[in-house]
Every structure is written in C-alpha cells, then in structure tokens.
PDB file of N, CA and C in Angstrom:
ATOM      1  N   UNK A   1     137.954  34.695 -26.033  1.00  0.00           N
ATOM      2  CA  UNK A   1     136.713  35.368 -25.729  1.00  0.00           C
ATOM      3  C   UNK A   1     135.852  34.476 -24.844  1.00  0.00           C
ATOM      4  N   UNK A   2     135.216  35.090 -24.357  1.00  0.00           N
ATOM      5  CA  UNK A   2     134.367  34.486 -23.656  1.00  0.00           C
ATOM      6  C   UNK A   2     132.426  34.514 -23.869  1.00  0.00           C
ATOM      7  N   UNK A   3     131.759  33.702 -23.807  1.00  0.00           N
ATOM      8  CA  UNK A   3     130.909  33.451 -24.047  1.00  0.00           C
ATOM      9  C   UNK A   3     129.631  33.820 -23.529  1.00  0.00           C
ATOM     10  N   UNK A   4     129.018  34.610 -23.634  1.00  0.00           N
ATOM     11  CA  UNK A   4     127.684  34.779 -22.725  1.00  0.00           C
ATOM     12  C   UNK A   4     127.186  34.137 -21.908  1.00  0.00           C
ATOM     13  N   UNK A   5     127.158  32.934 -22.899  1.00  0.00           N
ATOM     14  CA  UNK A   5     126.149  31.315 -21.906  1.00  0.00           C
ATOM     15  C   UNK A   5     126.938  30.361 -21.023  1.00  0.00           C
ATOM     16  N   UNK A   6     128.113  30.908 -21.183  1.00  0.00           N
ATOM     17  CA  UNK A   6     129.007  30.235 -20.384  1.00  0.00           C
ATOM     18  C   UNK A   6     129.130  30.369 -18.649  1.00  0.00           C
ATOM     19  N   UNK A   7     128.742  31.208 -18.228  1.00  0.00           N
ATOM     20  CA  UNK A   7     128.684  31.857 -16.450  1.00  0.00           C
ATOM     21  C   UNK A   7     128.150  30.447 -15.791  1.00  0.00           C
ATOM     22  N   UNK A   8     127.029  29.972 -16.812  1.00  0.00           N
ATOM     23  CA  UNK A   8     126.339  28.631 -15.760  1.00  0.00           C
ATOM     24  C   UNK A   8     127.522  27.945 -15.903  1.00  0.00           C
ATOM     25  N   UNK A   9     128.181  27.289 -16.514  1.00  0.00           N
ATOM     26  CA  UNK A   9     129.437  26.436 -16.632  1.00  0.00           C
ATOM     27  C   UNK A   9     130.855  26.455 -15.557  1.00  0.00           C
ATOM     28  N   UNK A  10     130.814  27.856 -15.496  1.00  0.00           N
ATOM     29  CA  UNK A  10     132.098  28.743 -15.228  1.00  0.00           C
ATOM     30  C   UNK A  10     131.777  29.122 -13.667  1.00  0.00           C
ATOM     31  N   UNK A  11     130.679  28.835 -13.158  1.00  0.00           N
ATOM     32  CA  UNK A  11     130.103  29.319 -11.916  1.00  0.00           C
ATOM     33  C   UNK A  11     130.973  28.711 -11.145  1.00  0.00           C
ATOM     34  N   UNK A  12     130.898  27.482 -11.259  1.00  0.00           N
ATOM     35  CA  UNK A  12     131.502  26.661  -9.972  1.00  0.00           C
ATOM     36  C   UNK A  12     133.377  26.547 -10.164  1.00  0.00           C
ATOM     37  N   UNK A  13     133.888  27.557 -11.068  1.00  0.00           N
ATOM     38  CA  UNK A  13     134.974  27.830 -11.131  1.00  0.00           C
ATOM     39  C   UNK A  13     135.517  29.162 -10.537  1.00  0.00           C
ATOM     40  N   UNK A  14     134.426  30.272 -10.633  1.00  0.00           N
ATOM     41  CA  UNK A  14     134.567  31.318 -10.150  1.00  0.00           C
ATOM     42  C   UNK A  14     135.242  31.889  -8.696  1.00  0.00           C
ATOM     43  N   UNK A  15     135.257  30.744  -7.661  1.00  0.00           N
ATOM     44  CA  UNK A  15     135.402  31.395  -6.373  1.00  0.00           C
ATOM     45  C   UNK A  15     137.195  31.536  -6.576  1.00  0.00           C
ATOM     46  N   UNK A  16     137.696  30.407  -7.247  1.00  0.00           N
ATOM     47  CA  UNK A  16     139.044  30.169  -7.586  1.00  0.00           C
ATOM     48  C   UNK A  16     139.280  31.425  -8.633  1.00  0.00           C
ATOM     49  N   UNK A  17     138.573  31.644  -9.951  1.00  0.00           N
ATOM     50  CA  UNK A  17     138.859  32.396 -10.980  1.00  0.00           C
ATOM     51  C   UNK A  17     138.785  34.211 -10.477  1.00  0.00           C
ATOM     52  N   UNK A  18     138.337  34.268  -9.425  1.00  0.00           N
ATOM     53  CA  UNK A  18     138.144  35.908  -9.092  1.00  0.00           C
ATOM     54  C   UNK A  18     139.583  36.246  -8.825  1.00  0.00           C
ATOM     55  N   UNK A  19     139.550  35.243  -7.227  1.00  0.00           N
ATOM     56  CA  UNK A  19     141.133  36.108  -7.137  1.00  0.00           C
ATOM     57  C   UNK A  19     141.732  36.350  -7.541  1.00  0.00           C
ATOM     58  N   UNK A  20     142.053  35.441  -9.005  1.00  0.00           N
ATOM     59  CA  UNK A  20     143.144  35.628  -9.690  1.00  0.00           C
ATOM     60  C   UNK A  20     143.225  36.529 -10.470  1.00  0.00           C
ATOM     61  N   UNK A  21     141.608  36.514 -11.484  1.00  0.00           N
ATOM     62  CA  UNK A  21     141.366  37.706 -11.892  1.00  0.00           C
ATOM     63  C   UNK A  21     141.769  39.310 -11.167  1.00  0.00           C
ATOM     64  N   UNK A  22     141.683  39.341  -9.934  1.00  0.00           N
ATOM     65  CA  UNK A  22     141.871  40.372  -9.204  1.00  0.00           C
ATOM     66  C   UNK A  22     143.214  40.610  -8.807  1.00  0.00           C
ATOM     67  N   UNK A  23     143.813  39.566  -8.948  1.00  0.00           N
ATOM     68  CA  UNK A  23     145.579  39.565  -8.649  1.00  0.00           C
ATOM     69  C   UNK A  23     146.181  40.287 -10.107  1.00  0.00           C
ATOM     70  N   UNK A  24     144.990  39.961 -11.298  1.00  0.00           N
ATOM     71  CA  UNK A  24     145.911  40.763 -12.338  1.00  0.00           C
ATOM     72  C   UNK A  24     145.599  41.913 -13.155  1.00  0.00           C
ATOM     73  N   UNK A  25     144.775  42.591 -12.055  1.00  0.00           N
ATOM     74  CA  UNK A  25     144.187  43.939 -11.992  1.00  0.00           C
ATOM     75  C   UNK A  25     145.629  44.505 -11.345  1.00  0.00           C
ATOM     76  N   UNK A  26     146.867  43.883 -10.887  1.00  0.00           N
ATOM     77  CA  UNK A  26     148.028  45.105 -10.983  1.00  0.00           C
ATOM     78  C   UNK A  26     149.160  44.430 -11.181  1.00  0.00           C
ATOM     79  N   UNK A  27     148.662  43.792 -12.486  1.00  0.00           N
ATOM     80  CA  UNK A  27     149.896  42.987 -13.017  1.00  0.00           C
ATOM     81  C   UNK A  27     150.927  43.891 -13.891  1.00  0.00           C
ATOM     82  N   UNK A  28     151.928  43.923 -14.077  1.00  0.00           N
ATOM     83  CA  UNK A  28     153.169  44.795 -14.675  1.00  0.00           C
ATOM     84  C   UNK A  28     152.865  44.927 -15.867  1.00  0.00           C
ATOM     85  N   UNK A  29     152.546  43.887 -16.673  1.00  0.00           N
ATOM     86  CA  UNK A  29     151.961  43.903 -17.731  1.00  0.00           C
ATOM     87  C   UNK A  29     150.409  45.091 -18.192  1.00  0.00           C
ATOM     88  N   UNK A  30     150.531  46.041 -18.966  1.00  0.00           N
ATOM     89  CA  UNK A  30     148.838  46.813 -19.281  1.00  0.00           C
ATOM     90  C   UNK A  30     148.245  45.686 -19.938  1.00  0.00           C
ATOM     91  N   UNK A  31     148.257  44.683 -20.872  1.00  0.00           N
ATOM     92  CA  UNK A  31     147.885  43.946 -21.674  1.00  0.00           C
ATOM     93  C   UNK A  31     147.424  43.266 -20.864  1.00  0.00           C
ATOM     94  N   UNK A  32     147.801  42.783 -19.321  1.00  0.00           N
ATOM     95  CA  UNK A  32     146.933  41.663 -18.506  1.00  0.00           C
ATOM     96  C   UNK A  32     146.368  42.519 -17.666  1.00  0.00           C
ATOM     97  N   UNK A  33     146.427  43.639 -17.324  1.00  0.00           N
ATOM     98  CA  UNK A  33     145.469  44.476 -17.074  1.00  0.00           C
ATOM     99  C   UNK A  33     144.453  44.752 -17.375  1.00  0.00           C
ATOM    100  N   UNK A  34     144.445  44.961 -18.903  1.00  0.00           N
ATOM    101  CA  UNK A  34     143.015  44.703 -19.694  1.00  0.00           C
ATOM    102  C   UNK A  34     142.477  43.796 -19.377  1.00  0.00           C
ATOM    103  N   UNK A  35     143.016  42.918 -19.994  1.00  0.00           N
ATOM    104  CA  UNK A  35     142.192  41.533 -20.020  1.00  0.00           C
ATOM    105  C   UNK A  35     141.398  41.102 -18.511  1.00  0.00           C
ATOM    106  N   UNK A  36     141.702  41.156 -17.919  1.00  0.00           N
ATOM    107  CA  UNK A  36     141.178  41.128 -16.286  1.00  0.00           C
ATOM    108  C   UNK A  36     140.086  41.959 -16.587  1.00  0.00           C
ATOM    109  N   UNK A  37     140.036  43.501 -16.514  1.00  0.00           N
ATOM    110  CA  UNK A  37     139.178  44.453 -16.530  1.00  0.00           C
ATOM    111  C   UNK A  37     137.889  43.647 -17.633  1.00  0.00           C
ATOM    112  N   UNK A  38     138.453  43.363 -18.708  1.00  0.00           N
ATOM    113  CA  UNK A  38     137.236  43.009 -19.599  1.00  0.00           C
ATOM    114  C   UNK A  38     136.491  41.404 -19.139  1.00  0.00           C
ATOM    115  N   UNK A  39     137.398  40.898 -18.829  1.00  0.00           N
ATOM    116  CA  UNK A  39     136.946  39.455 -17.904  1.00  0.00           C
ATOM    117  C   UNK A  39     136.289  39.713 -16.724  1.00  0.00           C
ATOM    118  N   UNK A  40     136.507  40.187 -15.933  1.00  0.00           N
ATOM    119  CA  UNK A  40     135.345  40.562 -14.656  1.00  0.00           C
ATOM    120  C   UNK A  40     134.264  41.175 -15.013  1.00  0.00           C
ATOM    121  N   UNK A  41     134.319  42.061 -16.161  1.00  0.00           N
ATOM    122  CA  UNK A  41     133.135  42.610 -16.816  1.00  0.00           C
ATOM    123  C   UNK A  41     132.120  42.311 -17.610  1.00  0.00           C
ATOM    124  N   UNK A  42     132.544  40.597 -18.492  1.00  0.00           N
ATOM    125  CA  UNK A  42     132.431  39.577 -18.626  1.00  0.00           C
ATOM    126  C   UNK A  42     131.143  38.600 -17.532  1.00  0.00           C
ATOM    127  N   UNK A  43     131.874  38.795 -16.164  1.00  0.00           N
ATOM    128  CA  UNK A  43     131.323  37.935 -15.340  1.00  0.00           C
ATOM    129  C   UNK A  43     131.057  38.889 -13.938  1.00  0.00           C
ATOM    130  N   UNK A  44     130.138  39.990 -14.759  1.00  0.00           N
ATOM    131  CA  UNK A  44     129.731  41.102 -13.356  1.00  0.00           C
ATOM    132  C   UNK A  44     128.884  40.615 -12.899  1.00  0.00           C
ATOM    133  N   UNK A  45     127.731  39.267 -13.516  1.00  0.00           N
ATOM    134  CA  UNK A  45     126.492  39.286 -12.931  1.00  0.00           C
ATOM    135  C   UNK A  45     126.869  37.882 -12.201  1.00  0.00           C
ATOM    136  N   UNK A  46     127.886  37.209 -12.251  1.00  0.00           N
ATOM    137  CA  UNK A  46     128.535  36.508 -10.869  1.00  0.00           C
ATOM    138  C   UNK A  46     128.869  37.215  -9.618  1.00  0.00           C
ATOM    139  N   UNK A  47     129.782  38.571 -10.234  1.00  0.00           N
ATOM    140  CA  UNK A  47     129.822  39.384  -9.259  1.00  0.00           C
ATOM    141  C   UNK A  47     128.673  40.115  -8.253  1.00  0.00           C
ATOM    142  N   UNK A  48     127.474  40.564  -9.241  1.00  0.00           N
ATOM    143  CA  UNK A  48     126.635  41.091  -8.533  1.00  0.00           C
ATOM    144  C   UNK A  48     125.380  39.993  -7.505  1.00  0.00           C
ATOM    145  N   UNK A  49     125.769  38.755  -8.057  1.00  0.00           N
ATOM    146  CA  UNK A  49     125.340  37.522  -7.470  1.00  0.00           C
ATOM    147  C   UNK A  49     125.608  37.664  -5.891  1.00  0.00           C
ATOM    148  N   UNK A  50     127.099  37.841  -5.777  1.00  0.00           N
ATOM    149  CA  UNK A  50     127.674  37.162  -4.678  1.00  0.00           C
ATOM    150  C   UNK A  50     127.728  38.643  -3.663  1.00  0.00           C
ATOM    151  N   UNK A  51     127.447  39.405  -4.376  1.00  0.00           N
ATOM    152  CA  UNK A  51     127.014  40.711  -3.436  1.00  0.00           C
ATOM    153  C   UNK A  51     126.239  40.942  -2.993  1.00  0.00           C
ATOM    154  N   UNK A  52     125.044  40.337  -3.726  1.00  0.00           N
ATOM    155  CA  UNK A  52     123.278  40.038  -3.299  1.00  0.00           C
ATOM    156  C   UNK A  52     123.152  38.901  -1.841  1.00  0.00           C
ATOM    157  N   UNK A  53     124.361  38.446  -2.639  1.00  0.00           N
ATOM    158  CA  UNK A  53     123.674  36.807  -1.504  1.00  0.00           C
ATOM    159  C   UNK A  53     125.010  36.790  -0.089  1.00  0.00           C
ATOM    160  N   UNK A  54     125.773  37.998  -0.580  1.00  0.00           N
ATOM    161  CA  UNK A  54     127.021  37.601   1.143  1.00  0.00           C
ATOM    162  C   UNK A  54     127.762  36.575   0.988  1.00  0.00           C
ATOM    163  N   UNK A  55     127.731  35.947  -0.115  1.00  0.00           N
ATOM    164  CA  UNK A  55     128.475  34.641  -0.234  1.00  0.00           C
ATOM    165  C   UNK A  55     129.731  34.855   0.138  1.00  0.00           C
ATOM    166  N   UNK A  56     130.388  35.681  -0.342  1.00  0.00           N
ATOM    167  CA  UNK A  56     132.014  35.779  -0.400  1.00  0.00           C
ATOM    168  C   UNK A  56     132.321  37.161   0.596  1.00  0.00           C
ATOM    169  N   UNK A  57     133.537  36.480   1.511  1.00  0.00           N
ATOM    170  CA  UNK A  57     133.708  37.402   2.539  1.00  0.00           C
ATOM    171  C   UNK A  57     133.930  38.772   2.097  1.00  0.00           C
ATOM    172  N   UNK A  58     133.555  39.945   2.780  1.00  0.00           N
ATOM    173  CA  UNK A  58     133.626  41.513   2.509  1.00  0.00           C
ATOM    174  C   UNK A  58     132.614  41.976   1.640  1.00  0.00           C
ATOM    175  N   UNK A  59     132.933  43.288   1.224  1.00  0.00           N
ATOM    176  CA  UNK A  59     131.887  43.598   0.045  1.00  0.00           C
ATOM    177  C   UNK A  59     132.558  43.809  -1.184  1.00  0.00           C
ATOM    178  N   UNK A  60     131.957  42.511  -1.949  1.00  0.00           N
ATOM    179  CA  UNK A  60     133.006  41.871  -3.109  1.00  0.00           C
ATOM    180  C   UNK A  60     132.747  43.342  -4.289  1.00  0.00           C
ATOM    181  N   UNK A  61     131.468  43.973  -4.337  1.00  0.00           N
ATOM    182  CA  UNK A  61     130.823  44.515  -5.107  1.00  0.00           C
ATOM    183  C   UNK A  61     131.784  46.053  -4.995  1.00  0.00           C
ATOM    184  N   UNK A  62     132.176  46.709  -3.427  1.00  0.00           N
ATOM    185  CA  UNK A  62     132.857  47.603  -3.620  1.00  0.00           C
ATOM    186  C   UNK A  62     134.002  47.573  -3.598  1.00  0.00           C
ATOM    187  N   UNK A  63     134.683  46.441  -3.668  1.00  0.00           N
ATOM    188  CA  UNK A  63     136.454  45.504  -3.988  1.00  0.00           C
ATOM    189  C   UNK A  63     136.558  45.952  -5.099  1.00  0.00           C
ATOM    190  N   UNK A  64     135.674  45.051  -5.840  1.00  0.00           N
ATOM    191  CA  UNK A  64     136.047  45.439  -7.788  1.00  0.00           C
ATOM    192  C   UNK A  64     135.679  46.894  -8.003  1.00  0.00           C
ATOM    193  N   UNK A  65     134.465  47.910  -7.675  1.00  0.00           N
ATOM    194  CA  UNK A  65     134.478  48.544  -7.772  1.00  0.00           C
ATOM    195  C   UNK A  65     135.259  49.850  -7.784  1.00  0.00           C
ATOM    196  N   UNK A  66     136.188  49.378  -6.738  1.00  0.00           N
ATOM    197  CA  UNK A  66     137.151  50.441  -6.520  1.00  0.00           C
ATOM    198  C   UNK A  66     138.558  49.819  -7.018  1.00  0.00           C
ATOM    199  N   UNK A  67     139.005  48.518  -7.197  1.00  0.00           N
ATOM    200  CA  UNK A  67     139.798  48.561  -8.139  1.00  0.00           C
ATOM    201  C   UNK A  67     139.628  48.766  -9.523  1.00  0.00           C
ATOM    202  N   UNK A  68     138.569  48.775 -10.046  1.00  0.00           N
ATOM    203  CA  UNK A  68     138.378  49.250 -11.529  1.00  0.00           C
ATOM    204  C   UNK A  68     138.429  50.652 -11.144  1.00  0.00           C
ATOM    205  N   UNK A  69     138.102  51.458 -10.448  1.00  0.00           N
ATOM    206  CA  UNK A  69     137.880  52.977 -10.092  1.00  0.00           C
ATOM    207  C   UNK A  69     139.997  53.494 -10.322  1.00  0.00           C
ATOM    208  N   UNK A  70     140.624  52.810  -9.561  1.00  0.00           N
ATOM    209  CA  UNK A  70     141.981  53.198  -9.106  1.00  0.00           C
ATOM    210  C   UNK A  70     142.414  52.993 -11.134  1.00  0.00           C
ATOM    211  N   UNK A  71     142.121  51.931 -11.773  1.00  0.00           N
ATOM    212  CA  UNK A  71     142.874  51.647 -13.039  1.00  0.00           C
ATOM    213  C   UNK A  71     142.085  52.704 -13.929  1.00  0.00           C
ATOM    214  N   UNK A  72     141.334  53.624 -13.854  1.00  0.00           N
ATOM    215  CA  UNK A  72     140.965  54.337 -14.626  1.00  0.00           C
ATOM    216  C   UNK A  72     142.362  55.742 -14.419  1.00  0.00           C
ATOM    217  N   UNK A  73     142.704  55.704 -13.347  1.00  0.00           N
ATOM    218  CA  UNK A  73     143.932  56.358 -12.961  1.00  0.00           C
ATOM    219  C   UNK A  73     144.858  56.159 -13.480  1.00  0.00           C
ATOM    220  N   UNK A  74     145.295  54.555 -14.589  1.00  0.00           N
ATOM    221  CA  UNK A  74     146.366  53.770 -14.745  1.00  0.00           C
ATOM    222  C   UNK A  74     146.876  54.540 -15.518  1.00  0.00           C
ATOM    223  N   UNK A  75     148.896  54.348 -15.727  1.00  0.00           N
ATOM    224  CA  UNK A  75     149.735  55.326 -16.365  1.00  0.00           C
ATOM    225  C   UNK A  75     149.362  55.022 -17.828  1.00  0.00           C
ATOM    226  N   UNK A  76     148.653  53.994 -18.445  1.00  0.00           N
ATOM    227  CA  UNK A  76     148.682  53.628 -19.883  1.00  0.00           C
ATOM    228  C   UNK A  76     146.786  53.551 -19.916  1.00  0.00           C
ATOM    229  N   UNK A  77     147.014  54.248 -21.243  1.00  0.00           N
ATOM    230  CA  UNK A  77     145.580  54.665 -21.775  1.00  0.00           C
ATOM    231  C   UNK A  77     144.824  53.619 -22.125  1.00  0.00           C
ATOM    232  N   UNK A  78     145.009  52.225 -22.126  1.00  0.00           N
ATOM    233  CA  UNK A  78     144.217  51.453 -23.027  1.00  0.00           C
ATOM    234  C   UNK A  78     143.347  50.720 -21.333  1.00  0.00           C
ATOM    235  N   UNK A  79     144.257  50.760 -20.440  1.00  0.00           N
ATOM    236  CA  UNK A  79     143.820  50.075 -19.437  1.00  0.00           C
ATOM    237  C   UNK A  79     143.054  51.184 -18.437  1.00  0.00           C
ATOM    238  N   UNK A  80     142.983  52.618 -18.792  1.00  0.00           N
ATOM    239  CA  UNK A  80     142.065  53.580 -17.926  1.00  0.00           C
ATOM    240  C   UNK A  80     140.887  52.911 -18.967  1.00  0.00           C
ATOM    241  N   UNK A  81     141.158  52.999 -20.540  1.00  0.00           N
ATOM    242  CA  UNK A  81     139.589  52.774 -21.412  1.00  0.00           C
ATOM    243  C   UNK A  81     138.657  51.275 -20.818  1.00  0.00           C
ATOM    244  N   UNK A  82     139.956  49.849 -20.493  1.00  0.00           N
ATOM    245  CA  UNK A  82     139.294  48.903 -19.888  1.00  0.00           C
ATOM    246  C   UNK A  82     138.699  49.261 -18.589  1.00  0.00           C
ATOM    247  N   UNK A  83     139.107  49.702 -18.201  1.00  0.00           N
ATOM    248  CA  UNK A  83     138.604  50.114 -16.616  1.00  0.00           C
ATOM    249  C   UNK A  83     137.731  50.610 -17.027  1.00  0.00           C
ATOM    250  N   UNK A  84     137.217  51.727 -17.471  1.00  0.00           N
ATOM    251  CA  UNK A  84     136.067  52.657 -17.702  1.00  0.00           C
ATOM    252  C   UNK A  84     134.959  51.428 -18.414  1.00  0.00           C
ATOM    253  N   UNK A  85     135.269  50.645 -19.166  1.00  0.00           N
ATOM    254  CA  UNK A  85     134.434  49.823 -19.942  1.00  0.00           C
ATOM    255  C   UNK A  85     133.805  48.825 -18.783  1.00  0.00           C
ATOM    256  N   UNK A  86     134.918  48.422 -18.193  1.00  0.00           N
ATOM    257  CA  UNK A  86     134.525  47.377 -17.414  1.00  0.00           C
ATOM    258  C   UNK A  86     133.566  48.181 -16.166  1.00  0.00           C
ATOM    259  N   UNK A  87     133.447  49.112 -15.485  1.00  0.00           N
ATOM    260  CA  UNK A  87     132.861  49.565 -14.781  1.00  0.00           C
ATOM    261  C   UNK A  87     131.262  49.576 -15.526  1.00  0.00           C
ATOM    262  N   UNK A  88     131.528  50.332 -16.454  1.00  0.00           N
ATOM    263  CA  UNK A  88     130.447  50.752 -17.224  1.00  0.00           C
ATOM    264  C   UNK A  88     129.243  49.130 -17.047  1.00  0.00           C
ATOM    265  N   UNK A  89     129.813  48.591 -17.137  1.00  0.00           N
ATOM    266  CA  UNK A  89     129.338  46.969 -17.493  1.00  0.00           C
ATOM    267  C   UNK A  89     128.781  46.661 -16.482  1.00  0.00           C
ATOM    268  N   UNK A  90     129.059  46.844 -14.977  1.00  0.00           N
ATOM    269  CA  UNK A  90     129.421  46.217 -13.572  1.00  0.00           C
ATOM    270  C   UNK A  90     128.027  46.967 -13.334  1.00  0.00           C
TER     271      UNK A  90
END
C-alpha cells in the first residue's frame, strides 16, 4: 500500500515510476493491471502537478486519462472496476 504522505518522498522518483507504471497499464497479467490503475490513482495529484506545470512532454493528463478510459473496456471485470476507480480519483 501506499501512503498518503508519501508523494513528497516519492516525487523525485516519479519521472522514472510513471512510465513504468504506464507500461503496466497493458501488462498480460489483470492483477498488474490493477495495481497500476490503483497506483496512478494513488499519485493523481503528481499527475495533475505535471499537467499544470508542462513539465513532462505531451499532455500527461489526457495520456492517463485515456488509458484508464480504454481499461474500463478491459476483457476482465476487476480491471474495468480499477479503471473506473482510478479515473474516478484522477
């Protein structure tokens, strides 16, 4: 689990921790599917940080957005419910 107060800690890990996070938004696995979905959702207000400020190339804000959008589509039900949760959050 992850920690509320933790983002200040975890900040200067984040530019490394997204992609990856985002690499396993279509991992084979539904179980690391989740977990991604609930971890970025976790750390939306990094996300909505770096959408405010242009930091990170593109628009990071409608990236995740629309990959959480596509996994609500996903063939297994637990990872449309993460998706839906994690949006909800974002």
């Amino acid at each position: 689990a992850i920690a509320e107060g933790c983002l200040a800690e975890m900040e200067v890990h984040m530019p490394q921790l997204f992609p990856f996070l985002m690499e396993q938004l279509s991992a084979e696995l539904p179980q690391l599917r989740c977990i991604a979905c609930w971890t970025l959702s976790r750390y939306g207000a990094w996300i909505a940080k770096q959408a405010a400020s242009q930091q990170q190339p593109g628009d990071i804000g409608r990236f995740v957005c629309e990959s959480l959008m596509r996994l609500t589509l996903d063939r297994n039900k637990k990872v449309q419910v993460a998706a839906c949760s994690a949006f909800g959050s974002l």
